[in-house]
PDB file of N, CA and C in Angstrom:
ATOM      1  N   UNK A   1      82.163 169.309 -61.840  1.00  0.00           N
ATOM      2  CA  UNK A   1      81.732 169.908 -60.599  1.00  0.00           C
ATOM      3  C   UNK A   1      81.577 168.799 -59.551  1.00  0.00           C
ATOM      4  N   UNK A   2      81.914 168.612 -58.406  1.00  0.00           N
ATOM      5  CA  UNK A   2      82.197 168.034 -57.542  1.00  0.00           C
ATOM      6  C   UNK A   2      80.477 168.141 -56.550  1.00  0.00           C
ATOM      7  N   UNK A   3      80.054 167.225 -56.002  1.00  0.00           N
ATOM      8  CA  UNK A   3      78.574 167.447 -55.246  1.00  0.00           C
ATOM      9  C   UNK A   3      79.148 167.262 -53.730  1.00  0.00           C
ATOM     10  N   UNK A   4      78.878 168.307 -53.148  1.00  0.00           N
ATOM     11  CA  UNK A   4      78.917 168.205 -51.780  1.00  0.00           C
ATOM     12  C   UNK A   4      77.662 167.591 -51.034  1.00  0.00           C
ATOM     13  N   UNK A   5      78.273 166.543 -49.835  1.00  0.00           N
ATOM     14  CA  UNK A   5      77.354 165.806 -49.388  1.00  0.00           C
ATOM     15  C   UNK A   5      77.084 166.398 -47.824  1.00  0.00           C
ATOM     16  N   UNK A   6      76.240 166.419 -46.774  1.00  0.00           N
ATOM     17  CA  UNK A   6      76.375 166.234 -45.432  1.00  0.00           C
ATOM     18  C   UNK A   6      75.848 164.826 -44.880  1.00  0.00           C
ATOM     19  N   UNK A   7      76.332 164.873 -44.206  1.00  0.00           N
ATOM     20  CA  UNK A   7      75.961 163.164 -43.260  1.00  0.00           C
ATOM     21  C   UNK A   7      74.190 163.717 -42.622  1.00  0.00           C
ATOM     22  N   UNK A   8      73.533 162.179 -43.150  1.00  0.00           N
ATOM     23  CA  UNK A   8      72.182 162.760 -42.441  1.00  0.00           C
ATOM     24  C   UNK A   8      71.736 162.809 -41.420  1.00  0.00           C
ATOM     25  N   UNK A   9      71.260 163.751 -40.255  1.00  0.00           N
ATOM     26  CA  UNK A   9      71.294 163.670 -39.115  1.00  0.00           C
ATOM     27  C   UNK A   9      69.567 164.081 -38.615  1.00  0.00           C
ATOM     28  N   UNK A  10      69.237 162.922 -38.405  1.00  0.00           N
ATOM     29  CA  UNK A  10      67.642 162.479 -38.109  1.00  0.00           C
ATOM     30  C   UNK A  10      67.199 163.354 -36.823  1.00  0.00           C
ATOM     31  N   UNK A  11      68.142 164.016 -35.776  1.00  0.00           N
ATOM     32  CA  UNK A  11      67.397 164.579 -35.008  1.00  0.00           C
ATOM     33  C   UNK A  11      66.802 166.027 -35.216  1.00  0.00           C
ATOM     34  N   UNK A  12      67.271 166.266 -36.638  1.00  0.00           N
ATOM     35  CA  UNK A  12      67.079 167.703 -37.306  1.00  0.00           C
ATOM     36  C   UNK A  12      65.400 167.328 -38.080  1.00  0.00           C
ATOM     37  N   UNK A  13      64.786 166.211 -37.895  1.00  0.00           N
ATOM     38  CA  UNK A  13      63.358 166.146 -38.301  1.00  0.00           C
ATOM     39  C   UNK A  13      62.494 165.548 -37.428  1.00  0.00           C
ATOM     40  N   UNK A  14      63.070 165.271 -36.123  1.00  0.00           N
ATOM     41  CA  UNK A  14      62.137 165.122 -35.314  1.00  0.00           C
ATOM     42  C   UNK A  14      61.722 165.953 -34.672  1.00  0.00           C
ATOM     43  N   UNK A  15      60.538 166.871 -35.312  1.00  0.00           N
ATOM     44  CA  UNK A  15      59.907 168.214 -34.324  1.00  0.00           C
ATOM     45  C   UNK A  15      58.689 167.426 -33.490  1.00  0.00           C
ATOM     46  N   UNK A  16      57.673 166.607 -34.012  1.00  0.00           N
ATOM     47  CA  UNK A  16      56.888 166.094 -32.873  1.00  0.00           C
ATOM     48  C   UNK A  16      56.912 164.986 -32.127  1.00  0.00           C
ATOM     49  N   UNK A  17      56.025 164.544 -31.048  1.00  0.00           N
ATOM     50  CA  UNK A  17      55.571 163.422 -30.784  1.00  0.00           C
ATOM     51  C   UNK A  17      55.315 162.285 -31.358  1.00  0.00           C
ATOM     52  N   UNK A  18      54.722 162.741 -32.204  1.00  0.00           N
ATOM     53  CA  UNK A  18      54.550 161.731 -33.441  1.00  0.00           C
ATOM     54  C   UNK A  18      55.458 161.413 -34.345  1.00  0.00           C
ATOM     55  N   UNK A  19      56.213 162.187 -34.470  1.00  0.00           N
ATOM     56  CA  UNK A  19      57.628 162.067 -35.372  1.00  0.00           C
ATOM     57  C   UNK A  19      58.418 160.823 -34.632  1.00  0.00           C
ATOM     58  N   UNK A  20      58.166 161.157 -33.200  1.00  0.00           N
ATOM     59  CA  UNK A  20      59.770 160.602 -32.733  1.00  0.00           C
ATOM     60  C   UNK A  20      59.096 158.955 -32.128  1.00  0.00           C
ATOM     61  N   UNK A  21      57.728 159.232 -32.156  1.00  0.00           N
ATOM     62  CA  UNK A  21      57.207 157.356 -31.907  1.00  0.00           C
ATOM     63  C   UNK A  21      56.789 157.118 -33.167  1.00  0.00           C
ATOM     64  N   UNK A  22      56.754 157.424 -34.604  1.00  0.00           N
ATOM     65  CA  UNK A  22      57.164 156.517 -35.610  1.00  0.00           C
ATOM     66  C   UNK A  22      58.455 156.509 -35.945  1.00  0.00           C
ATOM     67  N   UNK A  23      59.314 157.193 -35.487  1.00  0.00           N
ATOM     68  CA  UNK A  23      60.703 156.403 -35.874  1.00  0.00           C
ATOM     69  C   UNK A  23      61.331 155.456 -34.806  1.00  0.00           C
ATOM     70  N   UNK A  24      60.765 155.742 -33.322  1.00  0.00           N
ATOM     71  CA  UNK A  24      61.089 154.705 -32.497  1.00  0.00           C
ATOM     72  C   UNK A  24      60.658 153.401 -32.617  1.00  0.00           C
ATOM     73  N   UNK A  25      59.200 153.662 -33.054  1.00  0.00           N
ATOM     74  CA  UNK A  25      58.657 152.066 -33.841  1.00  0.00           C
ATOM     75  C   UNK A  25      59.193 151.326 -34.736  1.00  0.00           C
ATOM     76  N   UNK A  26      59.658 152.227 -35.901  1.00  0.00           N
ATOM     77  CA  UNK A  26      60.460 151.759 -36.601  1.00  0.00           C
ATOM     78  C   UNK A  26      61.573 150.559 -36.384  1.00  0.00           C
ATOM     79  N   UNK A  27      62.538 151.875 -35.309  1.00  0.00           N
ATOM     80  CA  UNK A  27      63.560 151.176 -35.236  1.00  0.00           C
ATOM     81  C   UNK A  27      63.201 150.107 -34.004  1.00  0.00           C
ATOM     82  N   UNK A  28      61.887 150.025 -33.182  1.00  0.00           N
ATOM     83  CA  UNK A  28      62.246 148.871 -32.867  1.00  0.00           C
ATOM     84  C   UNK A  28      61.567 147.570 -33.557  1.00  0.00           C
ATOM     85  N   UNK A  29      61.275 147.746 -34.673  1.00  0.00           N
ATOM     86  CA  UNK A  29      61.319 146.454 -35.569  1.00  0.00           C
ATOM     87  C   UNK A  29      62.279 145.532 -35.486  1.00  0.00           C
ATOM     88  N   UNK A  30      63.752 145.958 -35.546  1.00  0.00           N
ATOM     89  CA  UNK A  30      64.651 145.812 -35.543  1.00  0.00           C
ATOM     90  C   UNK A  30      65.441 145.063 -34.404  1.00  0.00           C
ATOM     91  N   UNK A  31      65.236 145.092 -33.272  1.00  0.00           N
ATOM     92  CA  UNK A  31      65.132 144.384 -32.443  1.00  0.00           C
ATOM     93  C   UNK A  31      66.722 144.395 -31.805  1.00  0.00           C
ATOM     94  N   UNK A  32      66.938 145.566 -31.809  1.00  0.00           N
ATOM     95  CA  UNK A  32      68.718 145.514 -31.826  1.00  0.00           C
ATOM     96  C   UNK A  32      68.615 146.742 -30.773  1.00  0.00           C
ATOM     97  N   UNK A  33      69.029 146.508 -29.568  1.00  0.00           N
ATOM     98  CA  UNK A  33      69.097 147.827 -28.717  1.00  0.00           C
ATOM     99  C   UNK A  33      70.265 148.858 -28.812  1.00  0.00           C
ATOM    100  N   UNK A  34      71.200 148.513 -29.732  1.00  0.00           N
ATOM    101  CA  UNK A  34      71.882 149.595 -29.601  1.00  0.00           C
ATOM    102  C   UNK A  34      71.329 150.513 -30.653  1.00  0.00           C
ATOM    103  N   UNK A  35      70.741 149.968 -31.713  1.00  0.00           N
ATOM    104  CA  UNK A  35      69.374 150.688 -32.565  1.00  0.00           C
ATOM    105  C   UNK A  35      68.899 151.556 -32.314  1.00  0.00           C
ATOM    106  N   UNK A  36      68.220 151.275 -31.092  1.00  0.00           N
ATOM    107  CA  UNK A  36      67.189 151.911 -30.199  1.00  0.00           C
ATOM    108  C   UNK A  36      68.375 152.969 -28.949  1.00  0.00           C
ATOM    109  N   UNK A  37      69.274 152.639 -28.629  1.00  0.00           N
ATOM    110  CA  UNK A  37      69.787 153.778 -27.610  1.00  0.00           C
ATOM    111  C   UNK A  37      70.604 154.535 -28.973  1.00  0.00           C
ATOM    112  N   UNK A  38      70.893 154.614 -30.094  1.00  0.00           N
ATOM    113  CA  UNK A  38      70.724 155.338 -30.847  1.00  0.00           C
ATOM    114  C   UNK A  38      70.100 156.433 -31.530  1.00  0.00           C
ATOM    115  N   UNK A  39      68.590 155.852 -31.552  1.00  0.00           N
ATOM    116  CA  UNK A  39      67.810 157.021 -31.851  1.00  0.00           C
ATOM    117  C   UNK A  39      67.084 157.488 -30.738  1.00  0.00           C
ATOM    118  N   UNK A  40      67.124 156.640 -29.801  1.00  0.00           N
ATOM    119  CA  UNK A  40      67.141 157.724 -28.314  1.00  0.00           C
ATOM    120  C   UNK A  40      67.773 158.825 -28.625  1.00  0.00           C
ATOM    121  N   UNK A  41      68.969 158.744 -28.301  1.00  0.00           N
ATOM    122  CA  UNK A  41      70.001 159.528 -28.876  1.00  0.00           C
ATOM    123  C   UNK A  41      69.662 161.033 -29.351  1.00  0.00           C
ATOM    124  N   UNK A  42      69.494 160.690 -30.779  1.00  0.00           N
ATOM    125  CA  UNK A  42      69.060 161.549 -31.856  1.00  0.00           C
ATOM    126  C   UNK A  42      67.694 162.211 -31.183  1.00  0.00           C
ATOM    127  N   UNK A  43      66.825 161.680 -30.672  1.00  0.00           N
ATOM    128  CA  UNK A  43      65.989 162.175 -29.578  1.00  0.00           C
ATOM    129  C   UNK A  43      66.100 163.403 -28.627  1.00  0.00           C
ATOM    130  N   UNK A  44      67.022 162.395 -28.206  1.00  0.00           N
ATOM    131  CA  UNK A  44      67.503 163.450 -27.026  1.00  0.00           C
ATOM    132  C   UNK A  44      68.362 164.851 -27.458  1.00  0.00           C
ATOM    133  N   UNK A  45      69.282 164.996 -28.747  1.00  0.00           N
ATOM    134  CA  UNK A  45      69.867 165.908 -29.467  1.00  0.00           C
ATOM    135  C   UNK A  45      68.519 166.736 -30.011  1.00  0.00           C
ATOM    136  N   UNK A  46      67.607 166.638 -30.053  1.00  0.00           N
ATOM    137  CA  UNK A  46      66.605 167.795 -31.090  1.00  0.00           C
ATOM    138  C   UNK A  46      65.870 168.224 -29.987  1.00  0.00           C
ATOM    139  N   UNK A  47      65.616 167.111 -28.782  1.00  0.00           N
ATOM    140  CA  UNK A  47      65.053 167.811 -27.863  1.00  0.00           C
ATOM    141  C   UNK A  47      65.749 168.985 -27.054  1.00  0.00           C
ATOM    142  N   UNK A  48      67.050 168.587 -27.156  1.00  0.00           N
ATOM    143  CA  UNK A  48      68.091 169.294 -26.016  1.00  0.00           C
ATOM    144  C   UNK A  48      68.449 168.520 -24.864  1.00  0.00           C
ATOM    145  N   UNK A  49      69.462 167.831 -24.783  1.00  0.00           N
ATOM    146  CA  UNK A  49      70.453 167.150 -23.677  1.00  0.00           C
ATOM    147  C   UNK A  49      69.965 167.675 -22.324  1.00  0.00           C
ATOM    148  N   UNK A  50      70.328 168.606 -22.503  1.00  0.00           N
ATOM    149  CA  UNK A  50      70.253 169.310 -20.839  1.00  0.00           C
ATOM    150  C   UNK A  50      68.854 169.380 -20.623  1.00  0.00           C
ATOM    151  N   UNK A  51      67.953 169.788 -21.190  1.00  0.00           N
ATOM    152  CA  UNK A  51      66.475 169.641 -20.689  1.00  0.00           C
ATOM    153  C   UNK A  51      65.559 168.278 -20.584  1.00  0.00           C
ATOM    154  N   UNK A  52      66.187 167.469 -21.273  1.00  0.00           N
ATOM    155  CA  UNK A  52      65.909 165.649 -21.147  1.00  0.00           C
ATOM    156  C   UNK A  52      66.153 165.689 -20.083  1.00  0.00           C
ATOM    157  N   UNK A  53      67.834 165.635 -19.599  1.00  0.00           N
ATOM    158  CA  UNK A  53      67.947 165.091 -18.738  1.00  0.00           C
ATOM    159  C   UNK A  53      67.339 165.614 -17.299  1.00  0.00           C
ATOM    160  N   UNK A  54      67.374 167.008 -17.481  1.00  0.00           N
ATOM    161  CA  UNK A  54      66.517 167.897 -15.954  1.00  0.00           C
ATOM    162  C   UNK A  54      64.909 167.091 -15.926  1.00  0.00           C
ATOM    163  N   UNK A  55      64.206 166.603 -17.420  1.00  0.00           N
ATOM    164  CA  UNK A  55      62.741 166.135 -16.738  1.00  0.00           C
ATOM    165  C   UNK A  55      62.986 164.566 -16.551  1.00  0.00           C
ATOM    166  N   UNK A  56      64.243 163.840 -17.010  1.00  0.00           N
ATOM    167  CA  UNK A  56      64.522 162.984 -16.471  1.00  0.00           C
ATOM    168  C   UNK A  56      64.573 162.712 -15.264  1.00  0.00           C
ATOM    169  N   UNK A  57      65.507 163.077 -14.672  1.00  0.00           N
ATOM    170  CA  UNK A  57      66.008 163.851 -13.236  1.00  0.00           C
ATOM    171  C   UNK A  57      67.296 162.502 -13.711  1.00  0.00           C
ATOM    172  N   UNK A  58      68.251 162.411 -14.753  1.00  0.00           N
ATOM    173  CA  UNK A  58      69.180 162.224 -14.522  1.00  0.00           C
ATOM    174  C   UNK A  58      70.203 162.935 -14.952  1.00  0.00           C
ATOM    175  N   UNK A  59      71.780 163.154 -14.370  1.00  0.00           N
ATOM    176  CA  UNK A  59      72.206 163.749 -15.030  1.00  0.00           C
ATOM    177  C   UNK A  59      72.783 163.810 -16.621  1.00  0.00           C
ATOM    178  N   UNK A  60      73.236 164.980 -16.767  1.00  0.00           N
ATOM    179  CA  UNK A  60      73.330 164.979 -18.384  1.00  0.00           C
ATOM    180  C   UNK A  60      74.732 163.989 -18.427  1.00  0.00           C
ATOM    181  N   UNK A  61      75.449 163.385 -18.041  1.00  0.00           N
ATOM    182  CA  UNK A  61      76.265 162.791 -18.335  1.00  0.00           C
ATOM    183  C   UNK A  61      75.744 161.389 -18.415  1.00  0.00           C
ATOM    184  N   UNK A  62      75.157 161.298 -17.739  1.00  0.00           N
ATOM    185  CA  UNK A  62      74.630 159.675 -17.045  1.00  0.00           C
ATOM    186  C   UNK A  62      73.914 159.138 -18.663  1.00  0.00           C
ATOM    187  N   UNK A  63      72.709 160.918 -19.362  1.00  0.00           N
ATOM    188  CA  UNK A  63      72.278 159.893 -20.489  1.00  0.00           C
ATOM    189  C   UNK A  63      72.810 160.183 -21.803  1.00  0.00           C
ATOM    190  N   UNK A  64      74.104 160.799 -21.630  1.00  0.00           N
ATOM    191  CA  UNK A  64      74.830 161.002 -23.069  1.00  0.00           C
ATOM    192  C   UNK A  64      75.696 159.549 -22.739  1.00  0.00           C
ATOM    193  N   UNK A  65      76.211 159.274 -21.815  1.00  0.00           N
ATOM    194  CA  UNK A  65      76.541 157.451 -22.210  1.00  0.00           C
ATOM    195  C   UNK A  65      75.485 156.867 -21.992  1.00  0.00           C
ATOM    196  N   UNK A  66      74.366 156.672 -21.994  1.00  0.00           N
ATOM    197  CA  UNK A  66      73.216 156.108 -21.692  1.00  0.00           C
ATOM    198  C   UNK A  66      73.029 156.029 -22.921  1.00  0.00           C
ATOM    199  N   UNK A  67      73.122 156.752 -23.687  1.00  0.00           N
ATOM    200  CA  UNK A  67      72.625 156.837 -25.340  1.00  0.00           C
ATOM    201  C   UNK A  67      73.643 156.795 -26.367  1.00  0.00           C
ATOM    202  N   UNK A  68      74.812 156.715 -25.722  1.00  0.00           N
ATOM    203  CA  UNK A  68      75.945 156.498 -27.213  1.00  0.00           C
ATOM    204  C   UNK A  68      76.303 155.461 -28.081  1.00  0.00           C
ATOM    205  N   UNK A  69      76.608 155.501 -28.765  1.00  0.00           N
ATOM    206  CA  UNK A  69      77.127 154.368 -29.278  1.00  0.00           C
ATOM    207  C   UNK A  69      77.232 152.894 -28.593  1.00  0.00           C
ATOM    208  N   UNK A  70      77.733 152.894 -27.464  1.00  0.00           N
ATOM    209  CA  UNK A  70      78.369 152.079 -26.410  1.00  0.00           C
ATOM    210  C   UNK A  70      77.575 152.080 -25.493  1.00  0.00           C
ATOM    211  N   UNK A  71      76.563 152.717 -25.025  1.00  0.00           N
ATOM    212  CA  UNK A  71      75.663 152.697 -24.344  1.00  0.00           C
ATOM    213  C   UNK A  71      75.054 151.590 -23.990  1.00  0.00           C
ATOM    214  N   UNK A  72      74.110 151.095 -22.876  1.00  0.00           N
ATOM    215  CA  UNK A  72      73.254 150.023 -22.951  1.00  0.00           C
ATOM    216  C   UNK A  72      72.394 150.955 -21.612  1.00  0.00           C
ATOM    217  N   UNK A  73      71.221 151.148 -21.833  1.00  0.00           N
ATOM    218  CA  UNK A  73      70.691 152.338 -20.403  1.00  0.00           C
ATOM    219  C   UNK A  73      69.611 150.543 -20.195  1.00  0.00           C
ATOM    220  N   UNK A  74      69.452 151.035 -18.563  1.00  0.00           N
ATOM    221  CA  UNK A  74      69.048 149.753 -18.242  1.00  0.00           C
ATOM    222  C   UNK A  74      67.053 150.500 -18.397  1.00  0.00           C
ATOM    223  N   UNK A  75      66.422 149.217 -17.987  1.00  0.00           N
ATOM    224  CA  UNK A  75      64.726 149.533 -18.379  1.00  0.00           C
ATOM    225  C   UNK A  75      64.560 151.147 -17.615  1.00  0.00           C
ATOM    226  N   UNK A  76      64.470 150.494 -16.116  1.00  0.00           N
ATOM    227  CA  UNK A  76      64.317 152.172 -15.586  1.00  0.00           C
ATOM    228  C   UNK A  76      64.572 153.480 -16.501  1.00  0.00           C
ATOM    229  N   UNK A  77      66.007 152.919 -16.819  1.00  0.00           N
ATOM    230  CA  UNK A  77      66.544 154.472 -17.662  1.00  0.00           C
ATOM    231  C   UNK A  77      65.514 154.832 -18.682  1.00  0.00           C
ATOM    232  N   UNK A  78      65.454 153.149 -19.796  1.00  0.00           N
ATOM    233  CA  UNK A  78      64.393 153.678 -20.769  1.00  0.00           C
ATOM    234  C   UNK A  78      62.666 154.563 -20.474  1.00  0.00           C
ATOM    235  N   UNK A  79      62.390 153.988 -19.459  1.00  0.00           N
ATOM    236  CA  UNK A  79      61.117 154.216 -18.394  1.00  0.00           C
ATOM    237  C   UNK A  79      61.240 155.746 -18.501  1.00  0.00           C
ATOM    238  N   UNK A  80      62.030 156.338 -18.012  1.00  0.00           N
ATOM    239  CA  UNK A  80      62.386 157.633 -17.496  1.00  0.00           C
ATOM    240  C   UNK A  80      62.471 158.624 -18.911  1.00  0.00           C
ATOM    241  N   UNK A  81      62.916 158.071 -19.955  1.00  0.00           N
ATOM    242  CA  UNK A  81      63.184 158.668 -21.053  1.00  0.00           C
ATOM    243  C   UNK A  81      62.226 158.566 -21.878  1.00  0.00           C
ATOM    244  N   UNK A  82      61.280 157.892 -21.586  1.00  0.00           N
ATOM    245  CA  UNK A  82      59.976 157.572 -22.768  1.00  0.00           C
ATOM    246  C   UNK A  82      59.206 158.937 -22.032  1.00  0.00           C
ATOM    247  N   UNK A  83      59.311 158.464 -20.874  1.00  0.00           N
ATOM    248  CA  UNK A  83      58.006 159.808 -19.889  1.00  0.00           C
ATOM    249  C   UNK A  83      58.535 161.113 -20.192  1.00  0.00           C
ATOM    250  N   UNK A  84      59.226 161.402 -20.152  1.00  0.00           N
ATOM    251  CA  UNK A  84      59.620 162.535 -20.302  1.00  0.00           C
ATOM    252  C   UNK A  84      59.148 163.400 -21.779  1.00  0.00           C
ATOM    253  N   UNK A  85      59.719 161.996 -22.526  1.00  0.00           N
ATOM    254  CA  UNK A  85      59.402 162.301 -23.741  1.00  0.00           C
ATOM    255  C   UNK A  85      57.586 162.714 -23.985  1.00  0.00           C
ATOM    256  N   UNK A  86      57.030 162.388 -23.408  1.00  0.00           N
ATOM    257  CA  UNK A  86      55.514 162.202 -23.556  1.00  0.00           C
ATOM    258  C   UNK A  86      54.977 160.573 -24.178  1.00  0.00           C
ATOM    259  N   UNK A  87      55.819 159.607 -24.685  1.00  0.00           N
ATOM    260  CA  UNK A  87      55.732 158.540 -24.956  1.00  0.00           C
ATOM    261  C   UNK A  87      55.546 157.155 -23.848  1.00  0.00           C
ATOM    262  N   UNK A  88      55.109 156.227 -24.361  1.00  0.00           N
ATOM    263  CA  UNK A  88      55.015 154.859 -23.802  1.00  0.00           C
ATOM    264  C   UNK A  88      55.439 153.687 -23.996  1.00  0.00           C
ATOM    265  N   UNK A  89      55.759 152.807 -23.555  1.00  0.00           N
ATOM    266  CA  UNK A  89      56.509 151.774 -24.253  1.00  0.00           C
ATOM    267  C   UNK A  89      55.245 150.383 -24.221  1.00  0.00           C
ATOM    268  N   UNK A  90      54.994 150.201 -25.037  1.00  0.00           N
ATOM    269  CA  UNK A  90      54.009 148.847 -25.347  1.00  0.00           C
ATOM    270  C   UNK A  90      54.508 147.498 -26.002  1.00  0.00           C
ATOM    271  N   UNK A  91      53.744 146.410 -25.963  1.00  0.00           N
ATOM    272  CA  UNK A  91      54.248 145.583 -26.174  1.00  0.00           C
ATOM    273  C   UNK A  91      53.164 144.803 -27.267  1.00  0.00           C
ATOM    274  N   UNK A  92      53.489 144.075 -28.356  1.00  0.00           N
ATOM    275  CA  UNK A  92      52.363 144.243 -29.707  1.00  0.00           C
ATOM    276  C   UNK A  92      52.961 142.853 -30.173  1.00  0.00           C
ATOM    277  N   UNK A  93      52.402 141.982 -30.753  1.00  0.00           N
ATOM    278  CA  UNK A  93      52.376 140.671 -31.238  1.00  0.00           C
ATOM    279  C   UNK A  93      53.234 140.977 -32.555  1.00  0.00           C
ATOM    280  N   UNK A  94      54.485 140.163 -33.058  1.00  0.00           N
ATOM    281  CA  UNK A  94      54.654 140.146 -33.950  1.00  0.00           C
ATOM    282  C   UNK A  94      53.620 139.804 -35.395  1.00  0.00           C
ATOM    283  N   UNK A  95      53.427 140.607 -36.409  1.00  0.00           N
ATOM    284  CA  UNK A  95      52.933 140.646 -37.140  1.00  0.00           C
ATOM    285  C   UNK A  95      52.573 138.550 -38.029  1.00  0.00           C
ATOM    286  N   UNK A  96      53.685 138.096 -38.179  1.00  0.00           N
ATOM    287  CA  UNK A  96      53.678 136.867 -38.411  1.00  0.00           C
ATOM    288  C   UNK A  96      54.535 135.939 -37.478  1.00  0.00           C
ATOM    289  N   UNK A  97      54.061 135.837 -36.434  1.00  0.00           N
ATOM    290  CA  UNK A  97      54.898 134.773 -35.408  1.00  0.00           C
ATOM    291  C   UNK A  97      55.119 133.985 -36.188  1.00  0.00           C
ATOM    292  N   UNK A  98      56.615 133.660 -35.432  1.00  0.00           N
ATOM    293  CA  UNK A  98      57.078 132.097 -35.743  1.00  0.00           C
ATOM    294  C   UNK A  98      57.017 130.917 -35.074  1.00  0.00           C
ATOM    295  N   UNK A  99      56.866 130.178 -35.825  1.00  0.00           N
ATOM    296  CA  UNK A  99      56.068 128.723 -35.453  1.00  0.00           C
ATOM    297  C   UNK A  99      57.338 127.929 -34.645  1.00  0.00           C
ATOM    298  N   UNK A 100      56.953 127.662 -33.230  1.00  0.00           N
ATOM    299  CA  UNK A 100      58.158 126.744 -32.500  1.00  0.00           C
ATOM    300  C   UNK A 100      57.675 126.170 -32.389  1.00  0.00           C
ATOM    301  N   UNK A 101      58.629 124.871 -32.424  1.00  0.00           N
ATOM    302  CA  UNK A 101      58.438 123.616 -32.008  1.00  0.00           C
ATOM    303  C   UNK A 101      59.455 123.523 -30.718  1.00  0.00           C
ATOM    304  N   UNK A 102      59.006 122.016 -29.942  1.00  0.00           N
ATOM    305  CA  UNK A 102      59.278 121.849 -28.439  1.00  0.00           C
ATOM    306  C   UNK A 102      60.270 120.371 -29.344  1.00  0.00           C
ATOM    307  N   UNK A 103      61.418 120.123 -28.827  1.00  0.00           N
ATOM    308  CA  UNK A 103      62.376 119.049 -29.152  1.00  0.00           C
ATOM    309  C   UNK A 103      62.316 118.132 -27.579  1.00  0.00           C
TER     310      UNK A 103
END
């Protein structure tokens, strides 16, 4: 018997607030912005495209490349997309800084 698989698609479990700023935390551990305009992304798919972008006030085209693959949305954009969301963007000490030295 053969097991059928589907590809997993994360915006099918983000129902709250809280859902979608621990996985944004997550991924910004990671420190990789296309990471992050990724699960924007996936964000923006469970919320609904077209209603992001209306409390955005940008258009729906502007943040489906804003959020693709290829994407890079500049701060403003992110600004606009956190609020909407009901979220904030903060800024938090790495857990174990690394030690620089000056040459």
């Amino acid at each position: 018997m053969i097991t059928e698989t589907v590809p997993f698609d994360p915006s099918r479990h983000l129902d709250t607030s809280a859902d979608m700023a621990m996985y944004l935390d997550m991924v910004l551990e990671y420190n990789d912005g296309r990471l992050l305009s990724q699960a924007l992304g996936d964000i923006a798919r469970s919320r609904g495209m077209s209603d992001l972008a209306r409390e955005t006030g940008l258009s729906r085209e502007s943040l489906y490349r804003a959020l693709s693959d290829q994407g890079n949305p500049n701060l403003a954009t992110l600004i606009k997309i956190f609020d909407a969301l009901g979220l904030r963007l903060a800024v938090k000490e790495r857990e174990a800084p690394e030690t620089r030295t000056t040459t």
